[in-house]
N, C-alpha and C. Protein backbone atom coordinates (compact mmCIF):
# COMPACT_ATOMS: atom_id res chain seq x y z
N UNK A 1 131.85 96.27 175.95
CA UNK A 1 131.69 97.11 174.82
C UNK A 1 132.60 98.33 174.94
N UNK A 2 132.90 98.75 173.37
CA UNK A 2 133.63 99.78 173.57
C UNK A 2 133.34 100.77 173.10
N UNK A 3 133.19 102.08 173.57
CA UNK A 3 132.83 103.10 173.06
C UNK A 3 134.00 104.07 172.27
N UNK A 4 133.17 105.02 172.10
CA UNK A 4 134.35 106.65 171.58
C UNK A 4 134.16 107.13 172.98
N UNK A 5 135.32 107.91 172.92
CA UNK A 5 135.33 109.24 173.72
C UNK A 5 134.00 110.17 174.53
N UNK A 6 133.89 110.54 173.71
CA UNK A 6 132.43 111.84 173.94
C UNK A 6 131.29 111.36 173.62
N UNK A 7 131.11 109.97 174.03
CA UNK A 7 129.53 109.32 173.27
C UNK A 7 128.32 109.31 174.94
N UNK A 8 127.37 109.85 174.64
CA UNK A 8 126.63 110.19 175.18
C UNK A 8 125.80 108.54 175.95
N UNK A 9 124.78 108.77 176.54
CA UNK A 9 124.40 107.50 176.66
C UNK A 9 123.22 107.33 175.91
N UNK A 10 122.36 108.62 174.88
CA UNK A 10 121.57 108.49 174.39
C UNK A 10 121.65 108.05 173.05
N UNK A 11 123.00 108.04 172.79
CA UNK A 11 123.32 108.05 171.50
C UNK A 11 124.26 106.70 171.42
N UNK A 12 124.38 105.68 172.77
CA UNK A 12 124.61 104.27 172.58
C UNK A 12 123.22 103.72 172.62
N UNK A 13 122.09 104.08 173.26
CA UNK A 13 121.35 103.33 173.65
C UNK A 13 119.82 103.48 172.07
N UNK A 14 120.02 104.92 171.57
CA UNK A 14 119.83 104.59 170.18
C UNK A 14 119.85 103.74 169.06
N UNK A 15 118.68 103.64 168.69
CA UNK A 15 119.23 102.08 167.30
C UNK A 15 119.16 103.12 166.00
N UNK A 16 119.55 102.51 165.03
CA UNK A 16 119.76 102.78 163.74
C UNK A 16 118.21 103.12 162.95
N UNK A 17 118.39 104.06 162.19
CA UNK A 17 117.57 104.59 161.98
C UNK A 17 116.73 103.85 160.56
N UNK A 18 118.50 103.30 159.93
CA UNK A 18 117.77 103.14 158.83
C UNK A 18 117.78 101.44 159.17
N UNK A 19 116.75 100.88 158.65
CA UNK A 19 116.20 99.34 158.68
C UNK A 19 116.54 98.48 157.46
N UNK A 20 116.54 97.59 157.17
CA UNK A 20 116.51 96.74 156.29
C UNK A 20 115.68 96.90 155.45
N UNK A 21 114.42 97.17 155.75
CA UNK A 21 113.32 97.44 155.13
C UNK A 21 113.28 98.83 154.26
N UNK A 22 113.84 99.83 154.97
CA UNK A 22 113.72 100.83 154.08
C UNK A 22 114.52 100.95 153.29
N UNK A 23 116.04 100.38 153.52
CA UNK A 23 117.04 100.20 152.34
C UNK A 23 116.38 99.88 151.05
N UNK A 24 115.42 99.00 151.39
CA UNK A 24 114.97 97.61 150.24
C UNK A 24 113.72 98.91 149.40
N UNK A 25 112.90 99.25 150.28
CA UNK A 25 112.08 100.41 149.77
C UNK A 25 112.82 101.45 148.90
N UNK A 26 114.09 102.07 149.23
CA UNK A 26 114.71 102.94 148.48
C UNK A 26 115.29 102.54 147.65
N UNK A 27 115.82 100.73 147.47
CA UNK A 27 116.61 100.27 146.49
C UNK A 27 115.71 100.53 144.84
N UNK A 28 114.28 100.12 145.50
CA UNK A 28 113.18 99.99 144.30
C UNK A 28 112.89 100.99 143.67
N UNK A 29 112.65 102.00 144.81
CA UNK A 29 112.27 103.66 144.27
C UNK A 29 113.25 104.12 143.19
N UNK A 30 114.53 103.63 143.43
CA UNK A 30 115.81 104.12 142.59
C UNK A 30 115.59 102.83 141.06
N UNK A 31 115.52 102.14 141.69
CA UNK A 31 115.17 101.22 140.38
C UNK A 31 114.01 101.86 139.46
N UNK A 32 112.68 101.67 139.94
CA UNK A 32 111.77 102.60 139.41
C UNK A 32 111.92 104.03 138.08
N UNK A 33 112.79 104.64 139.20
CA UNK A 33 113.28 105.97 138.71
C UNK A 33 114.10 106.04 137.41
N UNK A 34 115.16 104.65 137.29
CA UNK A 34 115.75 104.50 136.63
C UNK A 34 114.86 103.92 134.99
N UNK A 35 113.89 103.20 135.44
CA UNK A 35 113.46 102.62 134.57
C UNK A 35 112.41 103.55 133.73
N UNK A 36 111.95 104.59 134.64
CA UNK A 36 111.03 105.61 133.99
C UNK A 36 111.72 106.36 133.00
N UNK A 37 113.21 106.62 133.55
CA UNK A 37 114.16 107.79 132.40
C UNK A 37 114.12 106.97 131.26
N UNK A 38 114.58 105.57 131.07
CA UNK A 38 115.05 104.35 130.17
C UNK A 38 113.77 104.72 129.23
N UNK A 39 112.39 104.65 129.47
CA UNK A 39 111.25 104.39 128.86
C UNK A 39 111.10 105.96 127.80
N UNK A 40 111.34 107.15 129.01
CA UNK A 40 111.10 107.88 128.57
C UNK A 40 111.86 108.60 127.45
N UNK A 41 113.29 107.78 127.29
CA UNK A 41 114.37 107.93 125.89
C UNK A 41 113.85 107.43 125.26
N UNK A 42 113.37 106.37 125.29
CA UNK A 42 113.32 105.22 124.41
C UNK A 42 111.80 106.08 123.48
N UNK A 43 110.90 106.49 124.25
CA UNK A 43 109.76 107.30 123.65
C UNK A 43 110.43 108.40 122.74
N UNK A 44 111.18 109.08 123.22
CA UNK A 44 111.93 110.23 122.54
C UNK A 44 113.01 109.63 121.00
N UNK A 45 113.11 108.67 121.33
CA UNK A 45 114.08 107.48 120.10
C UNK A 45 113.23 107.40 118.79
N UNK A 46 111.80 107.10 119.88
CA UNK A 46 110.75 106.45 118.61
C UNK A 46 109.85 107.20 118.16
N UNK A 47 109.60 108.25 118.51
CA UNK A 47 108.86 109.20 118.45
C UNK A 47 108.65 109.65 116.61
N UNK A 48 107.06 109.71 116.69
CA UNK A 48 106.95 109.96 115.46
C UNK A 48 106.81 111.35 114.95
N UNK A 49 106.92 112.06 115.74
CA UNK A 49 107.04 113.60 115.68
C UNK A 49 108.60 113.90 115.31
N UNK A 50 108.41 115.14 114.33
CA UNK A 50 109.03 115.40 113.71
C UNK A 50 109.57 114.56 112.00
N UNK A 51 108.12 113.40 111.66
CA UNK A 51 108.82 112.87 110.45
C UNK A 51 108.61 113.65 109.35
N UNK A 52 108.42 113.71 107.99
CA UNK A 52 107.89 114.44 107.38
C UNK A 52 106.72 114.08 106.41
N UNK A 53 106.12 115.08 105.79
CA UNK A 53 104.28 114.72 105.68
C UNK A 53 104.44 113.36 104.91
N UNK A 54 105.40 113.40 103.70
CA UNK A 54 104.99 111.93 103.20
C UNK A 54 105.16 110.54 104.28
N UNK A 55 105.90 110.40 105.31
CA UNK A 55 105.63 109.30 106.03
C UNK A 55 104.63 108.90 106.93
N UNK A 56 103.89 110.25 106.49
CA UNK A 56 102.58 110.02 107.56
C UNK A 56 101.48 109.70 106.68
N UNK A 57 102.07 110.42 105.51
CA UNK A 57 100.38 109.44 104.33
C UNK A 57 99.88 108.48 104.85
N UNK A 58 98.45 108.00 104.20
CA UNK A 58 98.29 106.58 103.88
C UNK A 58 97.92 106.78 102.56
N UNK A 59 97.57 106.10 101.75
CA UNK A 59 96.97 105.28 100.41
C UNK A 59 95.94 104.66 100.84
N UNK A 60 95.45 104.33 99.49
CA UNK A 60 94.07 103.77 99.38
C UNK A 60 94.21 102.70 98.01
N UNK A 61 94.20 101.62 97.99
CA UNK A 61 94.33 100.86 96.88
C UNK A 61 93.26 100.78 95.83
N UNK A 62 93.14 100.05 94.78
CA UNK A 62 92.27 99.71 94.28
C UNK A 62 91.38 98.88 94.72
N UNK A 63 91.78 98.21 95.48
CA UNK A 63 90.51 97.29 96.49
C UNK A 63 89.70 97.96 97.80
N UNK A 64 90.22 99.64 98.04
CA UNK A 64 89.73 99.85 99.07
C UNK A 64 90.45 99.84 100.39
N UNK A 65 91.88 99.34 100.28
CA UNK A 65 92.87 98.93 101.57
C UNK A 65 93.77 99.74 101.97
N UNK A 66 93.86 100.06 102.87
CA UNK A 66 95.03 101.29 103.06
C UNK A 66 96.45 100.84 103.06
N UNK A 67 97.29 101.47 102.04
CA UNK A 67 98.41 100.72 101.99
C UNK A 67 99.24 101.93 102.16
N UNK A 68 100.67 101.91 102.72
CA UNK A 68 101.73 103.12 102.45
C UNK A 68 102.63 103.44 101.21
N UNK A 69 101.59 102.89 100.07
CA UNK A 69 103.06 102.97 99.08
C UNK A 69 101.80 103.94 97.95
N UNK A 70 102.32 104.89 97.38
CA UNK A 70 100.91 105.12 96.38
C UNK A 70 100.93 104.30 95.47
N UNK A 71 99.25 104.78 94.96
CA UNK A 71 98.80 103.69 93.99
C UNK A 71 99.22 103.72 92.81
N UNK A 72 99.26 102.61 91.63
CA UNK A 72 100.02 102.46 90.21
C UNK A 72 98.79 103.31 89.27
N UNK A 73 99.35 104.76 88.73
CA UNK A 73 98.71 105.50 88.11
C UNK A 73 98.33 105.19 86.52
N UNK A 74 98.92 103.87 86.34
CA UNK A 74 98.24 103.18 85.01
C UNK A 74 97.55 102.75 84.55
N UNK A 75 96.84 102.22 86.00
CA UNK A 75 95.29 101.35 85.67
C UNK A 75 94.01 102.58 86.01
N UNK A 76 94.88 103.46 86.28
CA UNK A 76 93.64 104.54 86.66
C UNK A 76 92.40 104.64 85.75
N UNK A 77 91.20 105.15 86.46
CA UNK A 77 90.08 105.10 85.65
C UNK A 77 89.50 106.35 85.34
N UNK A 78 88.92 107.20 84.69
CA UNK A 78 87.90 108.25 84.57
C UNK A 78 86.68 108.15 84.82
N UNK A 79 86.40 109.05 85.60
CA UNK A 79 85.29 109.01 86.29
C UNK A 79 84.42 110.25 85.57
N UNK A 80 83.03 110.12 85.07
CA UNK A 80 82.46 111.43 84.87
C UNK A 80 81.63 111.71 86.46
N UNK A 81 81.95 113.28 86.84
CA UNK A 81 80.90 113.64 88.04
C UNK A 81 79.29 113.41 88.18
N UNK A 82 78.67 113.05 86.83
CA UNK A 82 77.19 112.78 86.29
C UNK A 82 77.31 111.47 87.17
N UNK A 83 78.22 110.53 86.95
CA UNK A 83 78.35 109.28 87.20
C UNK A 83 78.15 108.67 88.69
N UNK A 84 78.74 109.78 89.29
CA UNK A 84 78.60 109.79 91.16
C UNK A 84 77.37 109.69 91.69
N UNK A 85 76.88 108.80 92.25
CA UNK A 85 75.94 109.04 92.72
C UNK A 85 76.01 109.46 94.44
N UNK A 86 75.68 109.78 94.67
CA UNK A 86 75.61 110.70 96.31
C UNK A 86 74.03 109.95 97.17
N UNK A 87 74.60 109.32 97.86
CA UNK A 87 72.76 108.92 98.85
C UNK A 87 72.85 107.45 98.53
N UNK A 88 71.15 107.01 98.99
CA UNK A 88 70.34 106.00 98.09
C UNK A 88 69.79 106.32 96.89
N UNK A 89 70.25 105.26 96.19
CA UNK A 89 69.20 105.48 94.84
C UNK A 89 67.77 104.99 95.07
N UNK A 90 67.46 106.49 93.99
CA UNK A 90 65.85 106.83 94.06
C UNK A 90 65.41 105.67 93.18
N UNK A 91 63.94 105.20 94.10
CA UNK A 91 63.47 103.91 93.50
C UNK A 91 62.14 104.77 92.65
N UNK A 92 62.12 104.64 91.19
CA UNK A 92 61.17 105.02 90.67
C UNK A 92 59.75 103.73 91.17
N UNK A 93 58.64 103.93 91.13
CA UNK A 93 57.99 102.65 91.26
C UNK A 93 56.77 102.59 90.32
N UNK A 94 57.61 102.96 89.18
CA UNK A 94 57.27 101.82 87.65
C UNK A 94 55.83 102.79 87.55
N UNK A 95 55.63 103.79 87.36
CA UNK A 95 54.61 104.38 86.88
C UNK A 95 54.44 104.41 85.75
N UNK A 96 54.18 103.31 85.49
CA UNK A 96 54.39 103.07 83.89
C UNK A 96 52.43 102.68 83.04
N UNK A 97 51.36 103.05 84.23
CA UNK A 97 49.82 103.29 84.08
C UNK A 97 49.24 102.11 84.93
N UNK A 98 48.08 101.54 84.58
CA UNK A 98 47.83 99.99 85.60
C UNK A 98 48.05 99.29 85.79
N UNK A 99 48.08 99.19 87.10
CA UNK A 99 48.45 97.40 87.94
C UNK A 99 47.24 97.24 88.17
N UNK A 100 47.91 95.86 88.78
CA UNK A 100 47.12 95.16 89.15
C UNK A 100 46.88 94.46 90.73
N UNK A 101 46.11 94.05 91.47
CA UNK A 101 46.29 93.83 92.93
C UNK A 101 44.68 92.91 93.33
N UNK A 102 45.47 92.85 94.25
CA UNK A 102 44.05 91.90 95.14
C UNK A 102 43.88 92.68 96.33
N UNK A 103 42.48 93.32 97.15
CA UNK A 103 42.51 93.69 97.99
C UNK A 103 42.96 93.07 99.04
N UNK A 104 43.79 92.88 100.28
CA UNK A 104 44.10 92.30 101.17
C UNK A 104 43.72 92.67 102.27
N UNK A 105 43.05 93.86 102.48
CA UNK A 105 42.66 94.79 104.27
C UNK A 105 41.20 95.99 103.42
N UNK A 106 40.74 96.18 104.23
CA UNK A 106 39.88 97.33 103.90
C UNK A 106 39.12 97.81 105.36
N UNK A 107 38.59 98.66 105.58
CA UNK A 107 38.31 98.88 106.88
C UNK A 107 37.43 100.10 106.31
N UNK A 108 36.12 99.63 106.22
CA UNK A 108 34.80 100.51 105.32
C UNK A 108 34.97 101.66 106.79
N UNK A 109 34.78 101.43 108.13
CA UNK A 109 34.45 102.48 108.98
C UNK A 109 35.48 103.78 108.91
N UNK A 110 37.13 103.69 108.90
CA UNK A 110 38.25 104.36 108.73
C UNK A 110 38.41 104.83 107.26
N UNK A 111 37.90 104.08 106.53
CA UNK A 111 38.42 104.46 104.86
C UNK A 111 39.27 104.24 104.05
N UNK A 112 39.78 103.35 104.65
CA UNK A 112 41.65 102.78 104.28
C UNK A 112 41.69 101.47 104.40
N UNK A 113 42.64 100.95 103.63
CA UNK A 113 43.09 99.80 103.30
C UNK A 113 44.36 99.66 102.43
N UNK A 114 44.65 98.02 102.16
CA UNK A 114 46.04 97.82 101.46
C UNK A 114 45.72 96.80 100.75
N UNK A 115 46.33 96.93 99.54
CA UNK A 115 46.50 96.21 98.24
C UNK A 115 47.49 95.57 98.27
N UNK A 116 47.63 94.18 97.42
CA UNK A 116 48.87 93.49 97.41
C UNK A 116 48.91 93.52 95.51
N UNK A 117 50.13 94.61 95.34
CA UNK A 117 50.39 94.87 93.93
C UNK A 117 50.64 93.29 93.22
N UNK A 118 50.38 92.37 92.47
CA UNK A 118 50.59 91.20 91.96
C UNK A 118 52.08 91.55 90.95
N UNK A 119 52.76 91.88 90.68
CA UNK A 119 53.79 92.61 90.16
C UNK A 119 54.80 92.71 91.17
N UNK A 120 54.85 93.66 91.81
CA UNK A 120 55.57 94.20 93.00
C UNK A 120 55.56 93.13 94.39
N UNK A 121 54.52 92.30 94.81
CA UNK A 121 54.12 91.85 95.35
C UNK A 121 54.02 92.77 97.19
N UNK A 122 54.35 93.63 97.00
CA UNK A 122 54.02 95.01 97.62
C UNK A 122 52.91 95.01 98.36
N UNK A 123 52.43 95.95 99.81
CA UNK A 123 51.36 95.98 100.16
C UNK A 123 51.74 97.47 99.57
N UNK A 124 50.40 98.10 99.02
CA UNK A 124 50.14 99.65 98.48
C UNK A 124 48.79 99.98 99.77
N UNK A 125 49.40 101.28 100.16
CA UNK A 125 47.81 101.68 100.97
C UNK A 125 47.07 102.50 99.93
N UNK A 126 45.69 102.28 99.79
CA UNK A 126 44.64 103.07 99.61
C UNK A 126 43.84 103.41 100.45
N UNK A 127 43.32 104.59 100.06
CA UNK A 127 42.17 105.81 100.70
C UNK A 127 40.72 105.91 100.20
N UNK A 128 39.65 105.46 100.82
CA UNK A 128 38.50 105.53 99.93
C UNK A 128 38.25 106.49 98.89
N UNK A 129 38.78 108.09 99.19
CA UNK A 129 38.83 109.08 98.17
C UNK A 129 39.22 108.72 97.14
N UNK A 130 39.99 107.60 96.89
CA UNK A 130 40.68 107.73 95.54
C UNK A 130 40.01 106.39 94.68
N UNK A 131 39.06 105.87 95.64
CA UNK A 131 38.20 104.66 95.13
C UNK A 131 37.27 105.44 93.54
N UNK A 132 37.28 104.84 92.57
CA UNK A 132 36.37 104.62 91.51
C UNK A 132 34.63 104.20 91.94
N UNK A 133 35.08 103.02 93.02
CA UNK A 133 33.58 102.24 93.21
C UNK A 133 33.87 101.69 94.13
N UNK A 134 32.86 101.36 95.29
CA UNK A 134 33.41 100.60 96.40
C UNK A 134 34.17 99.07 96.00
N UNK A 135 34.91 98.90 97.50
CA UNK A 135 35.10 97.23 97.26
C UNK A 135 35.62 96.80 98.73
N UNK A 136 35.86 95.46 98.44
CA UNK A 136 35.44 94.81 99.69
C UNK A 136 36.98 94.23 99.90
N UNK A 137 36.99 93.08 100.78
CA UNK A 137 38.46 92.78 100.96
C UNK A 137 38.25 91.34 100.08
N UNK A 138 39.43 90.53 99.20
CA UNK A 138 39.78 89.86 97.86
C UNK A 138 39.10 89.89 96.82
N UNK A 139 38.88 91.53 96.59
CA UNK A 139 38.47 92.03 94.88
C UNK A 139 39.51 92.37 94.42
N UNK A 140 39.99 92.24 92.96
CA UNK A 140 40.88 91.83 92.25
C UNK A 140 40.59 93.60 91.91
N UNK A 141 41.56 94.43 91.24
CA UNK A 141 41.44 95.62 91.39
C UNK A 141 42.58 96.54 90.54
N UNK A 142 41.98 97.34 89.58
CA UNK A 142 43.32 97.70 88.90
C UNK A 142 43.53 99.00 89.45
N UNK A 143 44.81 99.29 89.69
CA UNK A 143 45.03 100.66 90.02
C UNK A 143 46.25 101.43 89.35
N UNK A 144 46.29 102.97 89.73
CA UNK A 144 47.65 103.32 89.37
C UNK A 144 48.67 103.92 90.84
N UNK A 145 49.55 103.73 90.76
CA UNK A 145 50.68 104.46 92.38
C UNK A 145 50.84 105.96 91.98
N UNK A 146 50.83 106.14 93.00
CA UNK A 146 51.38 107.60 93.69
C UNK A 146 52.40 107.83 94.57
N UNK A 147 53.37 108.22 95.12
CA UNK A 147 54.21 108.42 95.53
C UNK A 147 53.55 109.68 96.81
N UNK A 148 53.47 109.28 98.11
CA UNK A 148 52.96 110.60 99.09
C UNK A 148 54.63 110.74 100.21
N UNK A 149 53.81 111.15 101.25
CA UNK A 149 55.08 111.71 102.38
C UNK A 149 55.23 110.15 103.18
N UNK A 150 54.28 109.04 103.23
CA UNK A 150 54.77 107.90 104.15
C UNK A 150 54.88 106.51 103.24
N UNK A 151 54.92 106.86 101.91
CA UNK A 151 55.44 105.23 101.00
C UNK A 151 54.80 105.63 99.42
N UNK A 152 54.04 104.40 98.94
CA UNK A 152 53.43 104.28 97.57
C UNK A 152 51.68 104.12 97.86
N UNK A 153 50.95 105.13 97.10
CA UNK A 153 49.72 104.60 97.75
C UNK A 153 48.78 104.77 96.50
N UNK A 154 47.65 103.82 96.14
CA UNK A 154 47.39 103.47 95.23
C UNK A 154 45.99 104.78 94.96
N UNK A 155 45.35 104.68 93.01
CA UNK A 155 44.78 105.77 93.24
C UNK A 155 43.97 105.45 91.97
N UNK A 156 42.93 106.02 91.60
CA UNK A 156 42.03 105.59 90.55
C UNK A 156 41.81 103.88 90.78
N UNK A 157 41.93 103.58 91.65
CA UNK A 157 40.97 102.05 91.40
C UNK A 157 39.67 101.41 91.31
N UNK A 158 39.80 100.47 90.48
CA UNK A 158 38.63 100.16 90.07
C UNK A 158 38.37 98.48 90.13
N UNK A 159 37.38 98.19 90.78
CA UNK A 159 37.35 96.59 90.32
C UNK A 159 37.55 96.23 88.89
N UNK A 160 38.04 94.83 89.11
CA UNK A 160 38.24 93.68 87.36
C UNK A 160 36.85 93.46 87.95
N UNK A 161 36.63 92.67 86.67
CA UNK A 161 35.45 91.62 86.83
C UNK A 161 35.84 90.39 86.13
């Protein structure tokens, strides 16, 4: 073997620092690196910042669909604000004077029971307070509704005969 001049013996008997392996490690890191800048133009290319407000609209069609083009202002409709309704619609429940029902439950010790409106086909609760005359459970029974804080509950009843 041949050496240089001024070469030490620590510095023949030294191996190389860098390996095969780490070449291959740094080849990737640089690859990596490269591919992060690539992505991060490409974000800056496509970027939707900076468009202006109309390309960011959406629409709303006549069916309800969001489309980007606005809608054809010819078929438009008028709307009166009376017309809107806001919520659920309120169910009136036909207070229109007596029904009619079959007792279905009664419970003489508690005082309460439920009617099956023949109309409505509805269970209505009643309260002995609001009984006319006692009754038992499948007496046929006319009553009128009330509207309280937990449903429809029946009131002036009275047996048919």
């Amino acid at each position: 073997m041949f050496f240089k001049e001024n070469t030490t013996f620590a510095e023949i008997m030294a191996k190389s620092k860098e390996t095969t392996g780490k070449k291959d490690k740094e080849k990737k890191k640089q690859q990596k690196k490269k591919e992060k800048i690539a992505r991060a133009e490409d974000r800056k290319a496509n970027s939707s910042k900076g468009k202006g407000l109309e390309e960011m609209f959406a629409f709303v069609d006549e069916n309800g669909n969001l489309s980007d083009t606005p809608p054809d202002l010819t078929n438009k409709k008028d709307i009166a604000l009376e017309d809107i309704q806001l919520g659920a619609a309120k169910v009136d429940p036909e207070e229109d004077g007596l029904r009619k029902g079959i007792v279905n439950f009664f419970n003489h010790d508690k005082g309460y029971g439920f009617i099956n409106d023949l109309r409505s086909q509805k269970s209505i609760f009643v309260h002995q307070n609001d009984l006319s005359e006692p009754i038992k459970e499948r007496d046929k029974v006319s009553f009128e509704i009330k509207h309280e804080a937990k449903g429809l509950a029946a009131f002036n009843v009275k047996k048919i005969k």
